[in-house]
C-alpha atoms as a PDB file:
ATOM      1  CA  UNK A   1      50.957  30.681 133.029  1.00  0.00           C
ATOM      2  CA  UNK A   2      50.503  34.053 132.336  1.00  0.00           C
ATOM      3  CA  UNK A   3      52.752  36.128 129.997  1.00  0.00           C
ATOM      4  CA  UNK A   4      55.983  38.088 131.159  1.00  0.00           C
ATOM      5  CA  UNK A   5      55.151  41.674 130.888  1.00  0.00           C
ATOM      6  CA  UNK A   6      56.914  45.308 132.484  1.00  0.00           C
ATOM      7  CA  UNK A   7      54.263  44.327 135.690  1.00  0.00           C
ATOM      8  CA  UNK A   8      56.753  41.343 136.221  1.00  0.00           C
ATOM      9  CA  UNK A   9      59.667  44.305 137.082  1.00  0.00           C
ATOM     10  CA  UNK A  10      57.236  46.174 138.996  1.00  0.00           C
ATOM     11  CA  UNK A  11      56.449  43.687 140.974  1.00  0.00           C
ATOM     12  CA  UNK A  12      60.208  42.941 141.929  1.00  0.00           C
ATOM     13  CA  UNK A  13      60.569  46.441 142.256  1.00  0.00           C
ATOM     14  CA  UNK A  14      58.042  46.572 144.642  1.00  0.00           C
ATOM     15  CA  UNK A  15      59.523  44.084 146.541  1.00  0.00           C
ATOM     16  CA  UNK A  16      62.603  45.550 146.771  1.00  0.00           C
ATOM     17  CA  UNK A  17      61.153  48.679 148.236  1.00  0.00           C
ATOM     18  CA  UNK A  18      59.274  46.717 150.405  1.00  0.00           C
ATOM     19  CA  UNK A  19      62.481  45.208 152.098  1.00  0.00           C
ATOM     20  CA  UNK A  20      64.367  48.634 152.263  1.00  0.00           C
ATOM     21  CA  UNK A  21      61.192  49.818 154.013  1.00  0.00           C
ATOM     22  CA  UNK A  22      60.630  47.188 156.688  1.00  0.00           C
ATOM     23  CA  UNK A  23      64.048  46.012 156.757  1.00  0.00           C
ATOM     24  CA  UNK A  24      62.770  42.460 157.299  1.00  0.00           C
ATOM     25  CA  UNK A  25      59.784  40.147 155.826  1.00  0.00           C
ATOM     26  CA  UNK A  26      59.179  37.458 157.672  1.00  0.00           C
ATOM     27  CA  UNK A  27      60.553  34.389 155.917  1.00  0.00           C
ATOM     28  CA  UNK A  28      62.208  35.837 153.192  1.00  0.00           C
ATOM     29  CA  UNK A  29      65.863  34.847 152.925  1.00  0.00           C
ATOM     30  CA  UNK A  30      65.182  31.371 154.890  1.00  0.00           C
ATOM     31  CA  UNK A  31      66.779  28.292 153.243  1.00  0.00           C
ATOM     32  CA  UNK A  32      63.214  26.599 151.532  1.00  0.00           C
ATOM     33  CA  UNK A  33      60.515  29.411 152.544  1.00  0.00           C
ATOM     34  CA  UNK A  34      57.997  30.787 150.350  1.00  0.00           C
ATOM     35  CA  UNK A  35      56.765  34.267 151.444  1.00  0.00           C
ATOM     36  CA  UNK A  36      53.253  34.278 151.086  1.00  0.00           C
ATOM     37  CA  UNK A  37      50.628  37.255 149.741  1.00  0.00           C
ATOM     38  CA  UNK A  38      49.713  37.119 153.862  1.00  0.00           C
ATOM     39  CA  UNK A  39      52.854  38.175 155.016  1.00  0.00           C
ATOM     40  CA  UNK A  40      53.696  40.414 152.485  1.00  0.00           C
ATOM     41  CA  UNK A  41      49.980  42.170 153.038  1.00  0.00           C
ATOM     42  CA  UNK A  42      51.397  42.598 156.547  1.00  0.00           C
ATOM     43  CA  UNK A  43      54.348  43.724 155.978  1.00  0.00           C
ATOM     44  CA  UNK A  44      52.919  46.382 153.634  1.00  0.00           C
ATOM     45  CA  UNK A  45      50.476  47.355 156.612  1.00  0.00           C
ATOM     46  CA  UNK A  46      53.063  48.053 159.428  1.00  0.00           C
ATOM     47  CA  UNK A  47      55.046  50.322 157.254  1.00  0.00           C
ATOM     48  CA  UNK A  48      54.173  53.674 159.248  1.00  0.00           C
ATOM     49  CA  UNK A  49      54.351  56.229 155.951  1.00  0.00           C
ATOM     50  CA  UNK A  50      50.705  56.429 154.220  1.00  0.00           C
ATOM     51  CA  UNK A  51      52.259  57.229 150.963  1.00  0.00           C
ATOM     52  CA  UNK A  52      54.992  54.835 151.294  1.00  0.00           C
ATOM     53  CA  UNK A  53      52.426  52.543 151.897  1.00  0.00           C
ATOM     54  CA  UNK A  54      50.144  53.067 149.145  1.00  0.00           C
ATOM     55  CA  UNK A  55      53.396  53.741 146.800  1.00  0.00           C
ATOM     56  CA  UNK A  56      54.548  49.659 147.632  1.00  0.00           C
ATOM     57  CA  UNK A  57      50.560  48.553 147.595  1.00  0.00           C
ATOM     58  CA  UNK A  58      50.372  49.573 143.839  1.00  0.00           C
ATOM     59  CA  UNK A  59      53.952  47.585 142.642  1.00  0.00           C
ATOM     60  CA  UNK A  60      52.759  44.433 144.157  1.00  0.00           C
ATOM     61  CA  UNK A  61      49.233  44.198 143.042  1.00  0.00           C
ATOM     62  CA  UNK A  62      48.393  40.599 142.515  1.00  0.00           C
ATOM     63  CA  UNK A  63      46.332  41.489 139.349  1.00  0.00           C
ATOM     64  CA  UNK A  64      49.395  42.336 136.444  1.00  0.00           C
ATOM     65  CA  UNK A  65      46.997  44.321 134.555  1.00  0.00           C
ATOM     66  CA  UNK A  66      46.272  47.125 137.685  1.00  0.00           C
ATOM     67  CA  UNK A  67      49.980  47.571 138.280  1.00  0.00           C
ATOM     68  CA  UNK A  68      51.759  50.868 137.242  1.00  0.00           C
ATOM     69  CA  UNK A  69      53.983  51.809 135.114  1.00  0.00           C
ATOM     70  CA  UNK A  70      57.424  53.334 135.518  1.00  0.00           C
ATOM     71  CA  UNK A  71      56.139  56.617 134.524  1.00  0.00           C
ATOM     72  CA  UNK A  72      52.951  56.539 136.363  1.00  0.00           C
ATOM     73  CA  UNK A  73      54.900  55.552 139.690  1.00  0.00           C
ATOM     74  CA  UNK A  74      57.133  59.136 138.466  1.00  0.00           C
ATOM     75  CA  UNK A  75      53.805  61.011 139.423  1.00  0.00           C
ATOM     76  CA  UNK A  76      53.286  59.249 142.648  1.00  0.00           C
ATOM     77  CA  UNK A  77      53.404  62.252 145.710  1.00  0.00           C
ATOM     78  CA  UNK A  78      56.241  59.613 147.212  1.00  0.00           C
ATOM     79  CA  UNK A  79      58.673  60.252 144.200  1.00  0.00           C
ATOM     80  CA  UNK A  80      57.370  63.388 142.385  1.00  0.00           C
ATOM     81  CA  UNK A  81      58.548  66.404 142.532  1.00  0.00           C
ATOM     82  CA  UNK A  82      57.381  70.215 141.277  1.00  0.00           C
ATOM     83  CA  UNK A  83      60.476  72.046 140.389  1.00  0.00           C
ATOM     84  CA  UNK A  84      61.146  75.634 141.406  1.00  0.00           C
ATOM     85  CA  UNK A  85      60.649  78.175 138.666  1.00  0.00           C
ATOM     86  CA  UNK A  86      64.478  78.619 139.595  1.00  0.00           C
ATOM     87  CA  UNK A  87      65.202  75.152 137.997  1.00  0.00           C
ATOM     88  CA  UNK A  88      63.078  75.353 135.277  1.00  0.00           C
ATOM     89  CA  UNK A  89      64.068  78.788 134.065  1.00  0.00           C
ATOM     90  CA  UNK A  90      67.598  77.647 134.437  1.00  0.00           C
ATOM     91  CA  UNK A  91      66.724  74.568 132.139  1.00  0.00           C
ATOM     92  CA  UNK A  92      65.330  76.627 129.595  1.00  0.00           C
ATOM     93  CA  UNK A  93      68.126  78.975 129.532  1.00  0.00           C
ATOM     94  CA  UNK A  94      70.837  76.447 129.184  1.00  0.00           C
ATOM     95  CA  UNK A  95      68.869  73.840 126.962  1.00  0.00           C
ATOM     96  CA  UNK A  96      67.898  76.528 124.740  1.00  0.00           C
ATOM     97  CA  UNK A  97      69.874  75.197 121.280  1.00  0.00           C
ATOM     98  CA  UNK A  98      70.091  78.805 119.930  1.00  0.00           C
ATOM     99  CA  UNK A  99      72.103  79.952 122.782  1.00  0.00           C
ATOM    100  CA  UNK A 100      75.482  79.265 122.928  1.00  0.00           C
ATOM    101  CA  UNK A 101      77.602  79.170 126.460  1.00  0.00           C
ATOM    102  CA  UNK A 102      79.229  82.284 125.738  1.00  0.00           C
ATOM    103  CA  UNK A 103      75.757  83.641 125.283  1.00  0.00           C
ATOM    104  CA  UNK A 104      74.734  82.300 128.614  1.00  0.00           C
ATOM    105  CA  UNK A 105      78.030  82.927 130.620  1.00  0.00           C
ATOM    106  CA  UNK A 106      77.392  86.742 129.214  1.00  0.00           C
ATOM    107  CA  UNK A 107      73.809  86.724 130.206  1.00  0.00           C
ATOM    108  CA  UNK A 108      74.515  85.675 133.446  1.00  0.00           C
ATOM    109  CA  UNK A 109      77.228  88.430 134.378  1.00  0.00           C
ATOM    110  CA  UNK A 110      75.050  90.729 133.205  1.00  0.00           C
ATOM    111  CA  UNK A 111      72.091  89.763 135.595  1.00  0.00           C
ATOM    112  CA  UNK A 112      74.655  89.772 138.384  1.00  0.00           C
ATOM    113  CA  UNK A 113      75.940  93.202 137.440  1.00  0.00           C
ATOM    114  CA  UNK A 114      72.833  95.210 136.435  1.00  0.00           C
ATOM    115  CA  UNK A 115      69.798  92.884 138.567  1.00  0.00           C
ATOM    116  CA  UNK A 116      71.142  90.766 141.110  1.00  0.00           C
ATOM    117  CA  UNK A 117      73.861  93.649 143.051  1.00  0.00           C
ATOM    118  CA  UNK A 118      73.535  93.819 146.728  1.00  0.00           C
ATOM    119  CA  UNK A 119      70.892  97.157 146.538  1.00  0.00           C
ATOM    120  CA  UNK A 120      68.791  95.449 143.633  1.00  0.00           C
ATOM    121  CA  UNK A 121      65.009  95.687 145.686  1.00  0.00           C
ATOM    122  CA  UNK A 122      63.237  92.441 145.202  1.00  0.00           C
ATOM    123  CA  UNK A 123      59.971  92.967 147.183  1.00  0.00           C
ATOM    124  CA  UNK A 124      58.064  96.548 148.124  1.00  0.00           C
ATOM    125  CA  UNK A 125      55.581  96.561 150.822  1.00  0.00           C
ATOM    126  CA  UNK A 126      53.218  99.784 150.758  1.00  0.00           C
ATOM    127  CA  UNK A 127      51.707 101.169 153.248  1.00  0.00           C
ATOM    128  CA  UNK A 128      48.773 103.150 153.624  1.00  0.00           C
ATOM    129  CA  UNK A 129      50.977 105.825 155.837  1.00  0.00           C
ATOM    130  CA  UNK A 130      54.377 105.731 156.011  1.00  0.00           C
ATOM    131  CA  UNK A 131      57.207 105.194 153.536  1.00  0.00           C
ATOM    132  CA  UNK A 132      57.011 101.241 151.711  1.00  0.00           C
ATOM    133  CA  UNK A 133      59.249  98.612 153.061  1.00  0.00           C
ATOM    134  CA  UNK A 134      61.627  98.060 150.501  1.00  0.00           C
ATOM    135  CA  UNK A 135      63.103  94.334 150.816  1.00  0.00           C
ATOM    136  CA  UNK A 136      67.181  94.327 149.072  1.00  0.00           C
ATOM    137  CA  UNK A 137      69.227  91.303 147.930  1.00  0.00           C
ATOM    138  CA  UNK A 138      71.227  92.936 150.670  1.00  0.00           C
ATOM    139  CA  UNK A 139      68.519  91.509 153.121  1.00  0.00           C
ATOM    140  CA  UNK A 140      67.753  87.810 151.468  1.00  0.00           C
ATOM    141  CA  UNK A 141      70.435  84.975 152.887  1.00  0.00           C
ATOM    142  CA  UNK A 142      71.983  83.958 149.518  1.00  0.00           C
ATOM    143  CA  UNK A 143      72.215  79.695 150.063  1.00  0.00           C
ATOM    144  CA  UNK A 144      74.068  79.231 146.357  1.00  0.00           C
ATOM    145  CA  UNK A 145      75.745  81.823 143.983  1.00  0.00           C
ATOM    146  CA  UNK A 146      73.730  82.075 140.543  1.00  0.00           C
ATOM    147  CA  UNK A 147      76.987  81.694 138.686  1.00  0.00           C
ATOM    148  CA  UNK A 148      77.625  78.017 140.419  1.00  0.00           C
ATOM    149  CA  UNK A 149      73.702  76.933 140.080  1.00  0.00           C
ATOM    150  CA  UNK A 150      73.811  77.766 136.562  1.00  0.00           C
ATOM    151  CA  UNK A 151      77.031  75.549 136.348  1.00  0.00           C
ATOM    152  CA  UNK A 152      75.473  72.337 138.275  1.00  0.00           C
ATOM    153  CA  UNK A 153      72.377  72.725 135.877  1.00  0.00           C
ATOM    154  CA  UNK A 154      74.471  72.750 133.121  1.00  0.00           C
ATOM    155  CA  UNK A 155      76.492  69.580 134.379  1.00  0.00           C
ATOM    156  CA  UNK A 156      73.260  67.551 135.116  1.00  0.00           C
ATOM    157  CA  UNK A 157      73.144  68.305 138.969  1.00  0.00           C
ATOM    158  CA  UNK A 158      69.835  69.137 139.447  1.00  0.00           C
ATOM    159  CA  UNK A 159      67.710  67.231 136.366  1.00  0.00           C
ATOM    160  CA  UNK A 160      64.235  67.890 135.417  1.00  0.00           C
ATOM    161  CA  UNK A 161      62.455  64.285 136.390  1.00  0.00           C
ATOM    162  CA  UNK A 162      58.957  63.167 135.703  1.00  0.00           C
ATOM    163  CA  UNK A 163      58.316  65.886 133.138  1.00  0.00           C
ATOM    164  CA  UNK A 164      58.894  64.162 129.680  1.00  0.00           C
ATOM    165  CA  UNK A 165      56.208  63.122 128.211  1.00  0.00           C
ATOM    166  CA  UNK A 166      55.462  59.199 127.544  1.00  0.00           C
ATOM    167  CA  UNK A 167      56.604  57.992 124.608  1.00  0.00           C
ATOM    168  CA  UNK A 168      57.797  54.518 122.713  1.00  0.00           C
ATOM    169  CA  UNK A 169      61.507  53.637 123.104  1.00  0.00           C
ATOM    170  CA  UNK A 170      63.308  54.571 119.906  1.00  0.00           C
ATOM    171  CA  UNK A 171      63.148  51.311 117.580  1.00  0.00           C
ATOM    172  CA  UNK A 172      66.892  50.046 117.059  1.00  0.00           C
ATOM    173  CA  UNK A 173      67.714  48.063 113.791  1.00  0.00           C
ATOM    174  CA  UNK A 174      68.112  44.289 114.973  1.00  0.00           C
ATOM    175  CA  UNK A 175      71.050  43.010 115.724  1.00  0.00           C
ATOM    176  CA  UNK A 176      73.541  41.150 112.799  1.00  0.00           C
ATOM    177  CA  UNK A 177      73.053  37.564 113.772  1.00  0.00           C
ATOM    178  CA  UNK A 178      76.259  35.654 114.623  1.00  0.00           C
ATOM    179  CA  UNK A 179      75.893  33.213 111.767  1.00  0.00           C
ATOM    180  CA  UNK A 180      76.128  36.252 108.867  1.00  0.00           C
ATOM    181  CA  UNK A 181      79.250  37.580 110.533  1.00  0.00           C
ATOM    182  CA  UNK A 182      82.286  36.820 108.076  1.00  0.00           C
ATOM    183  CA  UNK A 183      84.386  33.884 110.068  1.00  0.00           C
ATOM    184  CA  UNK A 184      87.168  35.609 109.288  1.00  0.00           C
ATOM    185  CA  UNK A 185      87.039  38.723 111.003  1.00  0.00           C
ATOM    186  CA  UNK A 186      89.806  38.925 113.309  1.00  0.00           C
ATOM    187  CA  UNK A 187      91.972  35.777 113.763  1.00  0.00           C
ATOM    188  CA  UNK A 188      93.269  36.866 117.253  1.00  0.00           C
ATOM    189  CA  UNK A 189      90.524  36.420 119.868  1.00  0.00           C
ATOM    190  CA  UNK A 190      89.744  39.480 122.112  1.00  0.00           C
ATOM    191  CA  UNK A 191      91.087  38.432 125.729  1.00  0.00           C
ATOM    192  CA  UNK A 192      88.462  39.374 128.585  1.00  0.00           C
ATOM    193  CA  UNK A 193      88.642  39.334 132.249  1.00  0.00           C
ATOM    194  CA  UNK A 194      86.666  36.965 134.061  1.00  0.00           C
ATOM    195  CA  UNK A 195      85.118  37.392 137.157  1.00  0.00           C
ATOM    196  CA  UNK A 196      85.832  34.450 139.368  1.00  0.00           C
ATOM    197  CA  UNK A 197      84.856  35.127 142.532  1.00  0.00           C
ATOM    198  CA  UNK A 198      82.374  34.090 144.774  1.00  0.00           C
ATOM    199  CA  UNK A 199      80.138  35.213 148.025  1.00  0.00           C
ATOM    200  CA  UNK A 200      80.132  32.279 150.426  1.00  0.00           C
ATOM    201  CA  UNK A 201      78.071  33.577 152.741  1.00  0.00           C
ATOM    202  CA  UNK A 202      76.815  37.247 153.792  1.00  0.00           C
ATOM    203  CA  UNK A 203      75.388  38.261 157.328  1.00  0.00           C
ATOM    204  CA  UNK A 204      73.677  41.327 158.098  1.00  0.00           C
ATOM    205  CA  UNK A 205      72.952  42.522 162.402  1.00  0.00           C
ATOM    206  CA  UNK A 206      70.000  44.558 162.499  1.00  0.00           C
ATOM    207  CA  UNK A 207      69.732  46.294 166.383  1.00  0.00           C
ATOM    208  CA  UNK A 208      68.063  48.897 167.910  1.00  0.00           C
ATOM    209  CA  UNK A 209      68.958  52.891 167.766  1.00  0.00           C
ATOM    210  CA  UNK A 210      70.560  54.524 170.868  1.00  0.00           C
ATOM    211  CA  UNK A 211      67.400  56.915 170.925  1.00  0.00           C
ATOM    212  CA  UNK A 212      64.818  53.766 171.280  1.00  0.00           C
ATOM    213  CA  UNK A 213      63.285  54.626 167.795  1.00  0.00           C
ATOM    214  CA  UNK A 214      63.724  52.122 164.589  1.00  0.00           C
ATOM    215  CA  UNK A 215      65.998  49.975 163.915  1.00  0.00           C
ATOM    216  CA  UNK A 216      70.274  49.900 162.150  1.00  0.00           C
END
C-alpha cells in the first residue's frame, strides 16, 4: 500500500468537484457499488467546461506523485484570479504597518477632496484639429464609493488570493502528552454538549430546468 500523502486530499477534493460538476456519477451513492476509474474518466469527459475539465483531470490523477498541490491548483485559469491595480493599491495602502487608520481615513478625504471631485479630468483625447476631449469623473458611472471600498478592504471583503508565496507551515511545539499533565488539575470535570443526533436517511430530486437546459 502506498503511503498517505496531501495527493490523498486532492484526490477527494477532486472528487468532490467532480460531483458538484456533473451532479451525478453513475454508481456512486448505491448501497455496495464501487465507482470505477471508467466511469469516473467519463464523467470527467461529459463535463462541457474545458478548464473545468482539465481543473478535475489533474485532482484525480491515478499516479499520487503527478497530482497538484493546493497552491498549484491556486494558479489554475479555473480559480485564479489577477487583481485590479484598484485592489492591490488598496492592499498596500491599508497593510502598510507605518500607516495608521487615521493616516489612511485622512489620505482618503483628501483624494476625494483635491483628486477624485466631480470636474477632476481622468482621460484627454487630442486631436490633431480641434480642442482635446477631456473625459471628467463627472462622465465615469461610479459602481462603489472609494470611502466604502477602502472600508471592505480593510474588513477582509475583497482578499488578495493566490499571491503569497509557498512556504512551510509554521512548526508548532508538540503537544503536552496527557500522561505529564498533573492529575490534579481541576477536580470538577468540564461538562460538554453532545451531539446526539442522527440522519436516517437523506433524498435529493434532481429534474430538468423550465428553459430545457441542465438540470436542479
Amino acid at each position: 500500500s502506498s503511503p498517505v500523502t496531501p495527493a490523498v486530499d486532492i484526490y477527494s477534493f477532486g472528487m468532490a468537484a467532480l460531483e458538484m460538476a456533473a451532479l451525478e456519477i453513475p454508481g456512486n451513492g448505491d448501497s455496495g457499488n464501487v465507482v470505477t476509474q471508467e466511469q469516473v474518466l467519463r464523467t470527467i469527459h461529459s463535463l462541457e467546461h474545458e478548464q473545468q475539465r482539465d481543473f478535475i483531470q489533474q485532482c484525480l490523477n491515478p499516479e499520487q506523485s503527478q497530482r497538484p498541490s493546493t497552491a498549484e491548483l491556486l494558479f489554475h485559469p479555473v480559480l485564479f484570479e489577477v487583481h485590479s491595480l484598484k485592489l492591490l493599491a488598496a492592499h498596500a495602502l491599508i497593510h502598510n504597518p507605518k500607516k495608521s487608520n487615521k493616516f489612511i481615513d485622512n489620505c482618503v478625504e483628501d483624494m476625494l477632496q483635491h483628486q477624485y471631485h466631480s470636474d477632476s479630468v481622468v482621460a484627454e483625447i487630442t486631436h490633431s484639429s480641434g480642442e482635446p476631449t477631456l473625459f471628467r469623473m463627472a462622465d465615469i458611472p461610479v459602481i462603489e464609493k472609494l470611502e466604502k471600498f477602502i472600508e471592505d478592504v480593510r474588513f477582509g471583503i475583497y482578499p488578495l488570493t493566490a499571491f503569497r508565496i509557498k512556504q512551510q507551515p509554521p512548526s508548532r511545539p508538540r503537544a503536552i502528552s496527557p500522561e505529564a499533565v498533573d492529575p490534579v488539575a481541576s477536580e470538577t470535570p468540564e461538562t460538554t454538549d453532545m451531539e446526539t443526533r442522527k440522519v436516517i436517511n437523506m433524498m435529493c430530486n434532481i429534474k430538468p430546468n423550465e428553459n430545457g437546459h441542465g438540470l436542479f
